[in-house]
Structure formats: structure tokens, C-alpha cells
Protein backbone atom coordinates (compact mmCIF):
# COMPACT_ATOMS: atom_id res chain seq x y z
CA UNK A 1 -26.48 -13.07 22.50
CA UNK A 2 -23.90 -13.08 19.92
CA UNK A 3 -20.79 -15.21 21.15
CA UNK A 4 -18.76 -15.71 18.06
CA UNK A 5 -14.99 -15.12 18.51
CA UNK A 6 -14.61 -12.49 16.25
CA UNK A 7 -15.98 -10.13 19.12
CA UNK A 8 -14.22 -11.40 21.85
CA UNK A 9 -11.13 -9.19 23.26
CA UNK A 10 -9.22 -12.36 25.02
CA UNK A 11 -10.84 -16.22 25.37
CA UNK A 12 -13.96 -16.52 27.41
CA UNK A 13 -13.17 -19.12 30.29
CA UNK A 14 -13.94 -22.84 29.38
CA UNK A 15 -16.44 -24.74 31.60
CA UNK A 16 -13.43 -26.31 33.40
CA UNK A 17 -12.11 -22.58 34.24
CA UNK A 18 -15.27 -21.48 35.28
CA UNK A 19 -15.79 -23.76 37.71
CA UNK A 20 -12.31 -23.94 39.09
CA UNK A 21 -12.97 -20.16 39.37
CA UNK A 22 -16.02 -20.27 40.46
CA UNK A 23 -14.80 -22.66 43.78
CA UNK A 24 -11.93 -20.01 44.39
CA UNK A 25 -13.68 -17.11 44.42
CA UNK A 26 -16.29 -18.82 46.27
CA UNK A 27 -13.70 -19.45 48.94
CA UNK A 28 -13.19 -15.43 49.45
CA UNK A 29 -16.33 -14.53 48.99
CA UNK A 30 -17.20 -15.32 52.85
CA UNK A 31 -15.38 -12.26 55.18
CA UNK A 32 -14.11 -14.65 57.54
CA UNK A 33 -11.91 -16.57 54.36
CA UNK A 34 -11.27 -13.44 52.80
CA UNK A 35 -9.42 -11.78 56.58
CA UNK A 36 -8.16 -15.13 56.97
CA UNK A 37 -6.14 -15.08 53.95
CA UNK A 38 -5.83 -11.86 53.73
CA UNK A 39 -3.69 -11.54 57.18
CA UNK A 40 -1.68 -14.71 56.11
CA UNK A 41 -0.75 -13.10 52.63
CA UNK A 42 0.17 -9.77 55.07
CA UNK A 43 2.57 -11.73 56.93
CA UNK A 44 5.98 -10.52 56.31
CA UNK A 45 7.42 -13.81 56.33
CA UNK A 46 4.56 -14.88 53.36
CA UNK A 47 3.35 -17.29 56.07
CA UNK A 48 1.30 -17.59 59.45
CA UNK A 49 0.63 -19.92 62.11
CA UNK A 50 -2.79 -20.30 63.19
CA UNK A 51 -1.95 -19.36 66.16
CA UNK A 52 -1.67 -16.33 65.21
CA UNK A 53 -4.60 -16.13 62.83
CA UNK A 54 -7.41 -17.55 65.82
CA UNK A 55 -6.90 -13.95 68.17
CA UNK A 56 -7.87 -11.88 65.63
CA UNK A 57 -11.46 -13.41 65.66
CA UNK A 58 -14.68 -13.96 67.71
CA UNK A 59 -14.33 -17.33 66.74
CA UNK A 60 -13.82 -20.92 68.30
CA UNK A 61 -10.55 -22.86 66.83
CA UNK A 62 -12.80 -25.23 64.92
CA UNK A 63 -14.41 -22.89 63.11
CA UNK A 64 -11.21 -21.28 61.99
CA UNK A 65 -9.85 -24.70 60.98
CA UNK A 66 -12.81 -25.01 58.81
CA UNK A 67 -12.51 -22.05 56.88
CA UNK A 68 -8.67 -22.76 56.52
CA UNK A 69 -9.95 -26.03 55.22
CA UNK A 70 -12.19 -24.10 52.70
CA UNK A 71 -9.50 -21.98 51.62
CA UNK A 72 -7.13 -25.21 51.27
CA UNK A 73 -9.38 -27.07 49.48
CA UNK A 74 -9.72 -24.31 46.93
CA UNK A 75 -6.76 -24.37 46.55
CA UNK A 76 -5.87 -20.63 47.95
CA UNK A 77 -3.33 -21.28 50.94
CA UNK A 78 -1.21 -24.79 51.58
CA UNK A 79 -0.36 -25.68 55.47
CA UNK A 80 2.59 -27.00 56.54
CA UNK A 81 2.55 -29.01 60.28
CA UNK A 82 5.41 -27.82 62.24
CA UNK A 83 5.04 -29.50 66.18
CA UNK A 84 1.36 -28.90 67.00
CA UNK A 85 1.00 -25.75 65.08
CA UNK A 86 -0.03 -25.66 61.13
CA UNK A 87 1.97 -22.90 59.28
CA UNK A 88 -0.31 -21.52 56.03
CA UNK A 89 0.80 -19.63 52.98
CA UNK A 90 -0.92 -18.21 50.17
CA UNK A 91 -0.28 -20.70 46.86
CA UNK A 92 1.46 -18.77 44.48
CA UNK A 93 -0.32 -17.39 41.33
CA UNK A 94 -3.87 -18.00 43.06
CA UNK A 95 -4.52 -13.98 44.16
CA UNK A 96 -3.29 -13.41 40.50
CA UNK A 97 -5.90 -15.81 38.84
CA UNK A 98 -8.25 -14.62 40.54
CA UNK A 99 -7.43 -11.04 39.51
CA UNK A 100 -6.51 -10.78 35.98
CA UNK A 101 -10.16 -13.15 35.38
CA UNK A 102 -11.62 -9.86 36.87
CA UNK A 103 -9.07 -7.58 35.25
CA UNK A 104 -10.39 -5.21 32.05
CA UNK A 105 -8.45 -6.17 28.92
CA UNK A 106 -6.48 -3.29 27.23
CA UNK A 107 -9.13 -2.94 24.91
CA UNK A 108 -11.67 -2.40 27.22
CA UNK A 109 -9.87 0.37 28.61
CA UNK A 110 -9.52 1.95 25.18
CA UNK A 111 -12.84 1.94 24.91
CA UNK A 112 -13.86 2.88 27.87
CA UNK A 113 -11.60 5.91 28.27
């Protein structure tokens, strides 16, 4: 395979990108993480207690703190400790990452039209 950049359309990722991509989209790729942040980005307020993330699922409270811990750790959402409840948000930018390293170039829509 031919890798020279003369054939590339943008920069392929560098190891360090890969793997810091790699953890992230490892993160969302389990359907508890990816409802999880998906109902705290849907939050009109662009954050969510876990209290009212835990209702929404089968699931006993330590299990959802781990895979807020997942997510956090990835560096998807950031919690803020307010009394006894943690308030999450989605980190700014991360969604978007993870997006445009999935997203066709404008050449590869030329070509593909």
C-alpha cells in the first residue's frame, strides 16, 4: 500500500491522534456511553445531573457512575459537584473531533459524486 503524501487528500492521523481517537470513540462505542452522553448533550441547559441521567436506565447507580467515568476519562463530558449531585457536560469540540476524523474530505465527495 502506497502511503506517500502526494495521494493523500488531508494528513493521515499521527500515532498520538490515533490513539487519542481511538480511546474516544472507544468511549461511545458502548450504547450505554453513547445514551449517556447523548441525553446530557440533549439537555437544553448543555448540562445534566445524574440524577436525571440514572431513570432513564435498567441500571444500578454504580454502574452509571462507571460509564460517566469512562466517558470522563476520555475526555468526552467534565462533572462539576454541586451538594451531593455531579452536574456533566459535554467538553466542547470533542463530538466535533470525533466527527470531522469520520467526515469525507471535499475531494472525496467530488469524486464520489
Amino acid at each position: 500500500m502506497r502511503t506517500d503524501a502526494a495521494q493523500l487528500s488531508r494528513p493521515a492521523l499521527s500515532p498520538a491522534e490515533a490513539t487519542e481517537l481511538a480511546t474516544r470513540f472507544k468511549a461511545v462505542a458502548d450504547p450505554t456511553r453513547l445514551r449517556l452522553l447523548s441525553l446530557i448533550a440533549a439537555h437544553a441547559s448543555g448540562e445534566a445531573c445524574v440524577c436525571d441521567l440514572t431513570p432513564g436506565f435498567d441500571l444500578s447507580g454504580p454502574t452509571i457512575s462507571h460509564h460517566l467515568k469512562v466517558l470522563r476519562e476520555a475526555g468526552l463530558i467534565t462533572g462539576e459537584r454541586r451538594g451531593t449531585w455531579i452536574y456533566y457536560r459535554v467538553v466542547p469540540g470533542t463530538l466535533a473531533t470525533l466527527a470531522q476524523a469520520l467526515s469525507p474530505t471535499p475531494h472525496d465527495l467530488e469524486v464520489n459524486a
